[in-house]
Protein backbone atom coordinates (compact mmCIF):
# COMPACT_ATOMS: atom_id res chain seq x y z
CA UNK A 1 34.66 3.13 5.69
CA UNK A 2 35.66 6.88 5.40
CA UNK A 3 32.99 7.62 7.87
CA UNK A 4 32.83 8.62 11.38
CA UNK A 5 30.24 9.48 14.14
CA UNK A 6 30.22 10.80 17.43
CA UNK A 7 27.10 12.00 19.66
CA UNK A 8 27.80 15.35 21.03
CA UNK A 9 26.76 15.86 25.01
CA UNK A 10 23.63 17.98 23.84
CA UNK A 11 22.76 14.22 21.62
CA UNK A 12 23.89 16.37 18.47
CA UNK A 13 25.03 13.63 16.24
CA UNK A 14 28.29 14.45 13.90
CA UNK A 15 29.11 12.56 10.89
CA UNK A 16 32.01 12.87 8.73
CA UNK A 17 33.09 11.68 5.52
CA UNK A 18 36.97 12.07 4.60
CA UNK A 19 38.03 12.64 1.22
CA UNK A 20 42.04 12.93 1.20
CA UNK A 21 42.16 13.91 -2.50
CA UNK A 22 40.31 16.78 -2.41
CA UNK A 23 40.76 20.35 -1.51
CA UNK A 24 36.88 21.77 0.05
CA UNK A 25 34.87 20.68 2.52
CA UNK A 26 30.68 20.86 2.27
CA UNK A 27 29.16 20.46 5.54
CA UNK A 28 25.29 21.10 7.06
CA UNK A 29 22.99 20.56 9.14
CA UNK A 30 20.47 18.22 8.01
CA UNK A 31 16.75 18.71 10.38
CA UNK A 32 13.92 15.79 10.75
CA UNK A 33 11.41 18.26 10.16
CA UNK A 34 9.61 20.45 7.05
CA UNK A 35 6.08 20.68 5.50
CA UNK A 36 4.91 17.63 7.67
CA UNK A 37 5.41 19.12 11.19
CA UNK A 38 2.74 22.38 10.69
CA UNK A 39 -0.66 22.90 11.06
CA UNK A 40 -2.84 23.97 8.20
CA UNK A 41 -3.19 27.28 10.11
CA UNK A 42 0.76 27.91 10.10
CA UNK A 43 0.97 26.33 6.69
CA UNK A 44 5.05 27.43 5.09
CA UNK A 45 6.23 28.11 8.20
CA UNK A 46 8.89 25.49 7.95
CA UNK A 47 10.26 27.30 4.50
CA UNK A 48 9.60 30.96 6.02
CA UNK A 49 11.81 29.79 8.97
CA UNK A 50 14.44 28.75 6.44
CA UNK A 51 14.35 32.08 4.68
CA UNK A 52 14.43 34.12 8.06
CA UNK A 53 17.53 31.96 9.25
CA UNK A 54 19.72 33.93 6.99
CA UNK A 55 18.54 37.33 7.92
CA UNK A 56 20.36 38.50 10.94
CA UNK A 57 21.45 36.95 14.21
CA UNK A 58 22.61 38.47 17.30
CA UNK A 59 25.90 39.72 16.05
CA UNK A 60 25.51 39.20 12.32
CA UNK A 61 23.32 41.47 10.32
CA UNK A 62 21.72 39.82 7.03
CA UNK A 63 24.78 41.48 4.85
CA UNK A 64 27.19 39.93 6.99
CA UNK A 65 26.32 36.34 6.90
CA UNK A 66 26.37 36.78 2.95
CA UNK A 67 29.83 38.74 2.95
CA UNK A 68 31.79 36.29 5.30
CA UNK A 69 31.39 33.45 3.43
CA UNK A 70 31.57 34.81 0.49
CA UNK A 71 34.81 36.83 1.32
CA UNK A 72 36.35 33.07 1.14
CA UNK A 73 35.25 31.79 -1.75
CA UNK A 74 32.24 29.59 -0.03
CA UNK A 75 28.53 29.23 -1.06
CA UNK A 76 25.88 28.69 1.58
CA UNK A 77 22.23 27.73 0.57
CA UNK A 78 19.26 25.56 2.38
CA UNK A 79 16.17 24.29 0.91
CA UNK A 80 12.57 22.77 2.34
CA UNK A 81 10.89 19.56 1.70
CA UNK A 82 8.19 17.38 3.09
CA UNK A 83 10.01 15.66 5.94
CA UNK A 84 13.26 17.64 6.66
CA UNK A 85 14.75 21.20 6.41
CA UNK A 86 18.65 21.27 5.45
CA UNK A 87 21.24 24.33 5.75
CA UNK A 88 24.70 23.75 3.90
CA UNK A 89 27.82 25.26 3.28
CA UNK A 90 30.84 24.88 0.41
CA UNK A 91 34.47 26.02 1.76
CA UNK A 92 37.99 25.26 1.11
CA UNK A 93 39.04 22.96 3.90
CA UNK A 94 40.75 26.20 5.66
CA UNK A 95 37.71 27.57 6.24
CA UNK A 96 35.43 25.16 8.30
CA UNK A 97 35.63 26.89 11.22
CA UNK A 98 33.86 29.53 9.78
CA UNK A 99 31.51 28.28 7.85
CA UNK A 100 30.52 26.16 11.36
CA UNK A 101 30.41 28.90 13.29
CA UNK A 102 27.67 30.89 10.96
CA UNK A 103 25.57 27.53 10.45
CA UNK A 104 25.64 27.62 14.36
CA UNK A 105 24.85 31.13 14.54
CA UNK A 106 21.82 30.95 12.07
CA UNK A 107 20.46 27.81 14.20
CA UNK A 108 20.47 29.46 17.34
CA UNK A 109 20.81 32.92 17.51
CA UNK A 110 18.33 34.55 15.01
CA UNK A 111 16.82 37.99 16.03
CA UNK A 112 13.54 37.71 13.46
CA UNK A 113 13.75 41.44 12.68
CA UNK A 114 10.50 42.53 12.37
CA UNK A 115 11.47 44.41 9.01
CA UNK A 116 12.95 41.56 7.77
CA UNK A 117 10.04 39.72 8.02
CA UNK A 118 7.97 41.56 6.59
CA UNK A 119 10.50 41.67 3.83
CA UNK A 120 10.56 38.08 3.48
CA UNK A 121 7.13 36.86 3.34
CA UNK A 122 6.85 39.33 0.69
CA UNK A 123 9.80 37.44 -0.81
CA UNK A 124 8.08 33.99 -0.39
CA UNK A 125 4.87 35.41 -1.44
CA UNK A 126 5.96 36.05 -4.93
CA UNK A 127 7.92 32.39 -4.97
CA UNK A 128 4.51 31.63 -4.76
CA UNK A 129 2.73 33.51 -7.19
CA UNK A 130 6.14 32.15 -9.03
CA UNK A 131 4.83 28.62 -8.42
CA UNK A 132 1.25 29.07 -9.89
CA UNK A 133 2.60 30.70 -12.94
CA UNK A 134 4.41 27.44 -13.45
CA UNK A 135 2.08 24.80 -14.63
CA UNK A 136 4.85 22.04 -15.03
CA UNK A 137 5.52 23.04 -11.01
CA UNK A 138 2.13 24.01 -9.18
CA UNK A 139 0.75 20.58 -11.03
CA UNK A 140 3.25 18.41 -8.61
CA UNK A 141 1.34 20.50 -5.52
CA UNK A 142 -2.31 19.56 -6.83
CA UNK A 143 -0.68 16.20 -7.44
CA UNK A 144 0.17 16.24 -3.63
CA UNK A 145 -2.78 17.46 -2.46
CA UNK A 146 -5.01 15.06 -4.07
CA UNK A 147 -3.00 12.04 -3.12
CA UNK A 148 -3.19 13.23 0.63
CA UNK A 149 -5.62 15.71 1.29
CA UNK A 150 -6.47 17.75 4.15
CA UNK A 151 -3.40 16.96 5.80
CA UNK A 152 0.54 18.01 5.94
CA UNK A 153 2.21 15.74 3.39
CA UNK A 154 -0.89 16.82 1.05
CA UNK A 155 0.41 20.63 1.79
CA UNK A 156 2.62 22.75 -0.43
CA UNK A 157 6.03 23.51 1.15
CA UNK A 158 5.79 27.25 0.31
CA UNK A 159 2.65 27.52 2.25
CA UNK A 160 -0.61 29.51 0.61
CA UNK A 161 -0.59 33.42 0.23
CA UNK A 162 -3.02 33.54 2.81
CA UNK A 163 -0.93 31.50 5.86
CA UNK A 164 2.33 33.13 4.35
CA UNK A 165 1.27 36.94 4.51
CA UNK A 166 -0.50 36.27 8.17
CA UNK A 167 2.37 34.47 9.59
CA UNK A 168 3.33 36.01 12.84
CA UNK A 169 6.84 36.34 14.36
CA UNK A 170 6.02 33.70 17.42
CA UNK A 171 5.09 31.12 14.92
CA UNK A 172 8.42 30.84 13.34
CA UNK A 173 10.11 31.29 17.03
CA UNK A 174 7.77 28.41 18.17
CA UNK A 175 8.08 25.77 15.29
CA UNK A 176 12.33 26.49 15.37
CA UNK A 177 12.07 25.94 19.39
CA UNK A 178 9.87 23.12 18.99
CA UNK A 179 11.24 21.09 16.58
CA UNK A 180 15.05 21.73 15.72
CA UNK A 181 16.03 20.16 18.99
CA UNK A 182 19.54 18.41 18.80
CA UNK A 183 17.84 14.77 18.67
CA UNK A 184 16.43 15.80 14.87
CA UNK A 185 19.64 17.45 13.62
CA UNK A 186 22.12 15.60 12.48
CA UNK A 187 25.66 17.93 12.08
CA UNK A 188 27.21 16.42 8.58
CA UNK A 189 30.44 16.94 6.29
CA UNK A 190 32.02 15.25 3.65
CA UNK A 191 35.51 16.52 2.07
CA UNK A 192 38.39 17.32 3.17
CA UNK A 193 37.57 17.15 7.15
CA UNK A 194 39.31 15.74 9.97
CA UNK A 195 36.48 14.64 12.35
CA UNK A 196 37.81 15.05 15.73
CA UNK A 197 38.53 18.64 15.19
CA UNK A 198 34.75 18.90 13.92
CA UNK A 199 33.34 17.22 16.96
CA UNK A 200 35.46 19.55 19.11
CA UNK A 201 34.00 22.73 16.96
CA UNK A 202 30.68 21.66 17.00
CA UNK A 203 30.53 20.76 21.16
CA UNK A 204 31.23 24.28 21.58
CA UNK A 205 29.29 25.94 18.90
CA UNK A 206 25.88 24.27 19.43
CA UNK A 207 25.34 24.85 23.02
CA UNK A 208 22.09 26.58 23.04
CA UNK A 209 19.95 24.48 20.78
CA UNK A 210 16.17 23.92 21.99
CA UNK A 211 15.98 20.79 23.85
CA UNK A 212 12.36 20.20 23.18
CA UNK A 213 11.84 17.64 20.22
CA UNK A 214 8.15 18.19 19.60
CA UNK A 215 5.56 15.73 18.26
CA UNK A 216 5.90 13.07 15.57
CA UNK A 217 3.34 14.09 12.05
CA UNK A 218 0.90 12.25 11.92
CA UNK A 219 0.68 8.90 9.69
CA UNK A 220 -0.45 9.90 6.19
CA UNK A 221 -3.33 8.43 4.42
CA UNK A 222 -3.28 7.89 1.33
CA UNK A 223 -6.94 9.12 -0.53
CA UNK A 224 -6.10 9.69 -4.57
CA UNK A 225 -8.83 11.26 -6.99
CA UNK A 226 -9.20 13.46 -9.58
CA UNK A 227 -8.31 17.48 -9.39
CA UNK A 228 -9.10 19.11 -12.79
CA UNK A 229 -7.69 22.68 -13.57
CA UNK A 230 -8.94 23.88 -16.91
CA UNK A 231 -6.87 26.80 -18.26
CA UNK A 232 -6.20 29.15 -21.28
CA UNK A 233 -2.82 27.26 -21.88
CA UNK A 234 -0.89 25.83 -24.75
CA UNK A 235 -0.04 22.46 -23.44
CA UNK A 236 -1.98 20.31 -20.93
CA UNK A 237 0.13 18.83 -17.58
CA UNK A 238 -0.41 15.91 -16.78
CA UNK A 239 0.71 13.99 -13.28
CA UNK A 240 -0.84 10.28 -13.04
CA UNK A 241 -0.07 8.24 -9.87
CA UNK A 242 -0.57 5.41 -7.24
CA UNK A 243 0.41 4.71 -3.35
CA UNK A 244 3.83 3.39 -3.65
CA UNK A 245 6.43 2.56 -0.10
CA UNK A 246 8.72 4.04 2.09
CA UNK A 247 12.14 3.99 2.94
CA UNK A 248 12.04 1.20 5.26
CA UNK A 249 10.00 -0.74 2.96
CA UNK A 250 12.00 -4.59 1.86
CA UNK A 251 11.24 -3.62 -1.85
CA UNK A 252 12.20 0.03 -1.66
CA UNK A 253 14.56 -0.61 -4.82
CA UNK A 254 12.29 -2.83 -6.60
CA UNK A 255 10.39 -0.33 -7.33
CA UNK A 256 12.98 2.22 -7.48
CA UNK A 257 14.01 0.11 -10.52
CA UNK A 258 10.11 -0.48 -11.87
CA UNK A 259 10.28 4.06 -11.98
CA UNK A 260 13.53 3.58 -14.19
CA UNK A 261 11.89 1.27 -16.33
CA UNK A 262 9.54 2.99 -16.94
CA UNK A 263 9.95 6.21 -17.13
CA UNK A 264 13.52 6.79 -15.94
CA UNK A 265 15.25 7.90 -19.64
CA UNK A 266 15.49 7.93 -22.99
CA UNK A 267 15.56 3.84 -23.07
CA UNK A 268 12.55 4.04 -20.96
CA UNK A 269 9.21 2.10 -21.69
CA UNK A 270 7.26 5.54 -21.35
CA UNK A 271 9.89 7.89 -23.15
CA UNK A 272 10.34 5.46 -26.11
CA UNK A 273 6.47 4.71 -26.66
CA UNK A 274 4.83 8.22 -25.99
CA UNK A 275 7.48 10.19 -27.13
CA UNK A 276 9.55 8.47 -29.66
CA UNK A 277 7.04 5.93 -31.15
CA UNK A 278 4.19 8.25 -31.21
CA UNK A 279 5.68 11.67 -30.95
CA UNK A 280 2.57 12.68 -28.20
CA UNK A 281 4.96 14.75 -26.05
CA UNK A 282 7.85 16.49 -25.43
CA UNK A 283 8.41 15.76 -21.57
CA UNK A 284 7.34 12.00 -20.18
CA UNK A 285 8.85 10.59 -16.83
CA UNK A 286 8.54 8.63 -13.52
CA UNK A 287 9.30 8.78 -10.28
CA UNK A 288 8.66 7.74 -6.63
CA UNK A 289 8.77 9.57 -3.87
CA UNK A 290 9.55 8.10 -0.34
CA UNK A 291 8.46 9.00 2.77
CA UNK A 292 8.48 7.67 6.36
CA UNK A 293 5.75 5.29 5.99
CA UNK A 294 4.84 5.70 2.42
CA UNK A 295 5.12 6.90 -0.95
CA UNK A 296 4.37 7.60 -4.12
CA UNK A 297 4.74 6.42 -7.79
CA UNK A 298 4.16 9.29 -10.19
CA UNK A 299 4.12 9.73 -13.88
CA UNK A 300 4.12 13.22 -15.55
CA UNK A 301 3.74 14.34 -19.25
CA UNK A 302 3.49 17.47 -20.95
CA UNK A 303 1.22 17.10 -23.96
CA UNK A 304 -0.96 19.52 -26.52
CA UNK A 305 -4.67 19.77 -26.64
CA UNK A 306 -4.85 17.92 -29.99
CA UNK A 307 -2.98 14.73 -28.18
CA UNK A 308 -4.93 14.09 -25.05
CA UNK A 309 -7.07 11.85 -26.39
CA UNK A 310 -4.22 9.68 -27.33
CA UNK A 311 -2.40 10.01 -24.25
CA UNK A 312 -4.00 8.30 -21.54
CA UNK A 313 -5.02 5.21 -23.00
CA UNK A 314 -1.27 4.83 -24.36
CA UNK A 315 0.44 5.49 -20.47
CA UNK A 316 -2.25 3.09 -19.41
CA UNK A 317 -1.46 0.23 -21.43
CA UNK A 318 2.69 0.88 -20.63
CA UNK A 319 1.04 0.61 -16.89
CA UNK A 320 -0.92 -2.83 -17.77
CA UNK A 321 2.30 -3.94 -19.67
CA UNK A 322 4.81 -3.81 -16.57
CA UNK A 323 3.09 -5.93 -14.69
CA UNK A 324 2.56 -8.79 -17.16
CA UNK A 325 6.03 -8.90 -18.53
CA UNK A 326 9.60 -7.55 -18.38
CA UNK A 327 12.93 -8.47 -19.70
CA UNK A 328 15.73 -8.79 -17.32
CA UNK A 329 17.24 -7.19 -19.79
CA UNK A 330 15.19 -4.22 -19.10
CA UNK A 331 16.08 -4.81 -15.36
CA UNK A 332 19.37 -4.89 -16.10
CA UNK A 333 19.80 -1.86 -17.70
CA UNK A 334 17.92 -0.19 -14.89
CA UNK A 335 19.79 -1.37 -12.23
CA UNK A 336 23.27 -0.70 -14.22
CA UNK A 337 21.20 3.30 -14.82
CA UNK A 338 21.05 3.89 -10.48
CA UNK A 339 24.21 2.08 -9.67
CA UNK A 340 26.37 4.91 -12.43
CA UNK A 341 24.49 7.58 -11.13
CA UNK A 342 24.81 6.45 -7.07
CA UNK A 343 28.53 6.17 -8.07
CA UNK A 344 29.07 9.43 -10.19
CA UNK A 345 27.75 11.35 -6.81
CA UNK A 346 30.44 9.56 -4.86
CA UNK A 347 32.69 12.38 -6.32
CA UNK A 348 30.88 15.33 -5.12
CA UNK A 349 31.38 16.19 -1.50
CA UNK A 350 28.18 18.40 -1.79
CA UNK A 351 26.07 14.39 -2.62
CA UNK A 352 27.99 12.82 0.10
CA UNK A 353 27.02 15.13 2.94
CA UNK A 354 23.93 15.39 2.05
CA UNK A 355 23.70 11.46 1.25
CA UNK A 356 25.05 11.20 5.24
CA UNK A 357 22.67 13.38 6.72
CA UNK A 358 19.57 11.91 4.93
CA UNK A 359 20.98 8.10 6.05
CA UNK A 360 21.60 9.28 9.28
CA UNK A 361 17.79 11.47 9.64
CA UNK A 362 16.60 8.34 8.06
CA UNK A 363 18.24 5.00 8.79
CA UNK A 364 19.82 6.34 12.12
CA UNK A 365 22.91 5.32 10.46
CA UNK A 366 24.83 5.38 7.63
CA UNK A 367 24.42 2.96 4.59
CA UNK A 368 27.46 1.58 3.26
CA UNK A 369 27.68 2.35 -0.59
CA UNK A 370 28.25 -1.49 -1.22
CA UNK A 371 25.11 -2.46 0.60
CA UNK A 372 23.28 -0.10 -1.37
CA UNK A 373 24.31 -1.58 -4.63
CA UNK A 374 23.68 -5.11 -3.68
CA UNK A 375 20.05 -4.24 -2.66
CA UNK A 376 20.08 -2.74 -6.47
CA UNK A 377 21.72 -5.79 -7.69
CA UNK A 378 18.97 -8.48 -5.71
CA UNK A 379 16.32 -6.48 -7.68
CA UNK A 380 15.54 -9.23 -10.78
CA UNK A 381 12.25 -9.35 -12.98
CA UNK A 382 10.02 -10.98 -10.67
CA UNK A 383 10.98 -8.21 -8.04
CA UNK A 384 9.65 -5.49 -10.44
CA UNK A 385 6.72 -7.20 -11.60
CA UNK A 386 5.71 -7.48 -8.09
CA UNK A 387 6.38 -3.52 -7.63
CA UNK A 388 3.94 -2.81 -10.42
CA UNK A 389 1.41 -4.98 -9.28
CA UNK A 390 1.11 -3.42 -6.09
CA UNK A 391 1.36 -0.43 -7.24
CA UNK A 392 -0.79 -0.25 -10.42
CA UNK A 393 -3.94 -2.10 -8.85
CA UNK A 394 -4.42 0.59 -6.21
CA UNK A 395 -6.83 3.65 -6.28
CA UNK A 396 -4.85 6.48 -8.76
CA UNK A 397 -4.37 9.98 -8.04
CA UNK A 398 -4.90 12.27 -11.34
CA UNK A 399 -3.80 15.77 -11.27
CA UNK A 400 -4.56 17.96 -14.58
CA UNK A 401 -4.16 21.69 -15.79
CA UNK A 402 -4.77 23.02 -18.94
CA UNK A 403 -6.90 22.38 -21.80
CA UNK A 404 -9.00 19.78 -20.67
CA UNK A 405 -11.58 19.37 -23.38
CA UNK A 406 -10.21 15.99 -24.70
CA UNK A 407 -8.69 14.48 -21.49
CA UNK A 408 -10.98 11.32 -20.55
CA UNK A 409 -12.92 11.08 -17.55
CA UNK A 410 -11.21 9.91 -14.13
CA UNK A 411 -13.13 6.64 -14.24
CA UNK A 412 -12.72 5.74 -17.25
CA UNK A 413 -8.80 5.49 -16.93
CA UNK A 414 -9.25 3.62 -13.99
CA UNK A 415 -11.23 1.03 -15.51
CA UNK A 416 -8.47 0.98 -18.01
CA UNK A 417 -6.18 -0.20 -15.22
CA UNK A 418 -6.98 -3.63 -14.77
C-alpha cells in the first residue's frame, strides 16, 4: 500500500497517500462531528462554525487566509454533513507547508470577530432562504426530517433562520472546544507527499487543539411518514424511501448495488421504466445514505401535475419487482457501474484524501481498494434480493412539494408495497 499512519503525541492521527506521478498535493482535516452533535436549540452551528473558520485568526485577517493560498495557485474549501465537518486544501507539492500551517491556524486560533459574525449568519441565512427556493433541494431536508424527526440526523445542516440569526458567539466557541478534539480529527493527504515530513509539520502545528472529545449523538430512530407541501409550482418533487444500513453493516454493498439497480443510471430499472418507457419524468434516481448505525434508501423524481397519478403506482411496482426477481446480469452490470467509478477516483488526489479521512473517521483504518472491490464482487442476485426485501417491507418515508392534487394518499402506496 501507498499509505501510511502515524498517531501524533496529542492522538492526532496522520494519514498519507503517495502518488509519485503527480505534481499537487490535497490534504485536510477530516472531523467526526456535523449536524448530529447539536441541540435543536443551537441547530447549524456545526456549518456556522465552518463558515467562521475562514474569517480571521489571531494573525490572519479573513483577506489573508484567501490571498496566501491563493498567491500559490491553491484552492481551499470545507463543507458540512450529518456526521462529520471537513476542511481541505489543493497545492503544488512545494507548498504543503503552507497550506498546513493555515488549516492549523483556522482549527485553533480563530478570533470570531464579532463583525464577522454578524456578517456570516447573514451569509448562511440567505443559503437558506437559497435552500427553500430550491424545491429539488429543501425536499431532501423534509425527506430527512420525516424519516427521523425531532432529533439531529432529522435536522437540516444549515440550521433554521431562527437558530441561525440567534446564534451567539459562545455557541460556536463551545461546540469547536467540545468536539474537534484531536481523537475526532483525522490529519489526511494524498499526492505528492512524503509522510514523515508531514508528521513532523503537523506535531508542531497542532499543539493547541481542545482535548475534550464531547459526547457521542444519540442513536437515531428511524419513524417515516408522510410530509405534504402543496405549492404554486410547475413540477411536483417527489422523495420516496425506507430504513436502509450503515457502514458497518455485512450487506453494506448489497444494497449499495440494489440503489444502482435501480435507480443508479440510464440502464437503471427506474430510469428506463419511468422515464424512457413512459416518458413520466425528466429526473428519476436512487440512493442510500449511510450512517453510523443506519441508513437510508431513497428514491427521488421530478414529475408534472398531469403525471402524478401515474407515478406512484409505476415506482411501486419497480419496488415489488426487485425483490421477486433480478438478473445477475443486472447485478453484474451494477457491480462493473461502482467498481469504474471507485477506480476513476483513484486518479484524483482530491477523492483519495478525502476517501482516507472518511475510512479512517469511519473504519478507524484504511480500506484497501482491493478489499473494497471484492466486497462489490461477493454481491450476486440473491444478495440484492435480500437488500430489497429488507428494505422495501419496512414503514416508508414520503416527502412531497408541489402540486399535490393528483398524488395518492400515503396509505394507499403503502398498501401497494406488499
Amino acid at each position: 500500500m501507498t499509505v501510511k499512519i502515524t498517531t501524533l503525541s496529542n492522538g492526532l492521527r496522520v494519514a498519507t497517500d503517495t502518488m509519485p506521478s503527480v505534481e499537487t498535493v490535497s490534504l485536510g482535516v477530516w472531523t467526526a462531528c456535523g449536524t448530529r452533535h447539536e441541540s435543536a436549540a443551537v441547530n447549524g452551528v456545526a456549518h456556522l462554525l465552518e463558515h467562521m473558520l475562514f474569517k480571521g485568526t489571531k494573525r490572519r485577517s479573513a483577506q489573508a487566509i484567501a490571498e496566501e493560498i491563493e498567491a500559490v495557485g491553491g484552492q481551499i474549501n470545507a463543507y458540512t454533513a450529518r456526521e462529520n465537518t471537513a476542511y481541505y486544501v489543493r497545492v503544488l507539492k512545494s507548498d504543503v507547508a503552507l497550506a498546513l500551517d493555515i488549516l492549523a491556524d483556522i482549527l485553533q486560533h480563530s478570533v470570531f470577530d464579532a463583525e464577522e459574525l454578524g456578517r456570516e449568519r447573514s451569509v448562511v441565512l440567505q443559503e437558506i432562504g437559497q435552500a427553500h427556493d430550491t424545491p429539488d433541494d429543501i425536499i431532501f431536508d423534509f425527506f430527512q426530517s420525516t424519516a427521523f424527526p425531532d432529533q439531529p440526523l432529522g435536522r437540516p445542516v444549515l440550521g433554521t433562520a431562527d437558530t441561525v440569526g440567534s446564534m451567539p458567539r459562545q455557541a460556536l466557541v463551545d461546540y469547536l472546544t467540545g468536539h474537534y478534539a484531536p481523537s475526532r480529527l483525522v490529519l489526511a493527504a494524498a499526492g505528492a507527499i512524503d509522510h514523515d515530513k508531514m508528521v513532523e509539520l503537523a506535531e508542531r502545528a497542532f499543539s493547541n487543539l481542545p482535548t475534550k472529545a464531547g459526547p457521542d449523538p444519540i442513536h437515531a430512530r428511524y419513524a417515516g411518514g408522510n410530509f405534504r407541501d402543496a405549492q404554486d409550482l410547475e413540477q411536483l418533487h417527489l422523495v420516496l424511501g425506507f430504513p436502509s444500513v450503515g457502514y458497518h453493516a455485512p450487506d453494506y454493498y448489497a444494497h449499495s448495488v440494489l440503489s444502482t439497480l435501480l435507480g443508479g443510471g440510464m440502464s437503471s430499472r427506474l430510469f428506463q421504466e419511468v422515464r424512457e418507457k413512459r416518458g413520466l419524468v425528466y429526473s428519476v434516481y436512487s440512493f442510500t445514505a449511510a450512517y453510523e448505525e443506519t441508513g437510508l434508501f431513497g428514491i427521488y423524481a421530478g414529475t408534472g401535475a398531469d403525471r402524478v397519478e401515474e407515478l406512484i403506482p409505476v415506482v411501486a411496482d419497480q419496488l415489488n419487482g426487485v425483490r421477486k426477481g433480478i438478473t445477475e446480469d443486472e447485478v453484474q452490470r451494477s457491480r462493473a457501474q461502482m467498481k469504474a467509478s471507485l477506480l476513476m477516483s483513484q486518479e484524483s488526489t482530491m477523492a483519495r484524501a478525502e476517501q482516507l479521512g472518511q475510512h479512517m473517521l469511519i473504519f478507524g483504518r484504511p480500506v484497501p481498494t482491493g478489499e473494497i472491490l471484492a466486497k462489490i464482487d461477493a454481491v450476486d442476485a440473491k444478495a440484492v434480493e435480500a437488500a430489497a426485501d429488507f428494505t422495501f417491507t419496512q414503514r416508508p418515508t414520503m416527502a412531497a412539494l408541489g402540486p399535490l392534487g393528483r398524488l395518492e394518499s400515503y396509505d394507499r402506496f403503502t398498501a401497494r408495497l406488499g
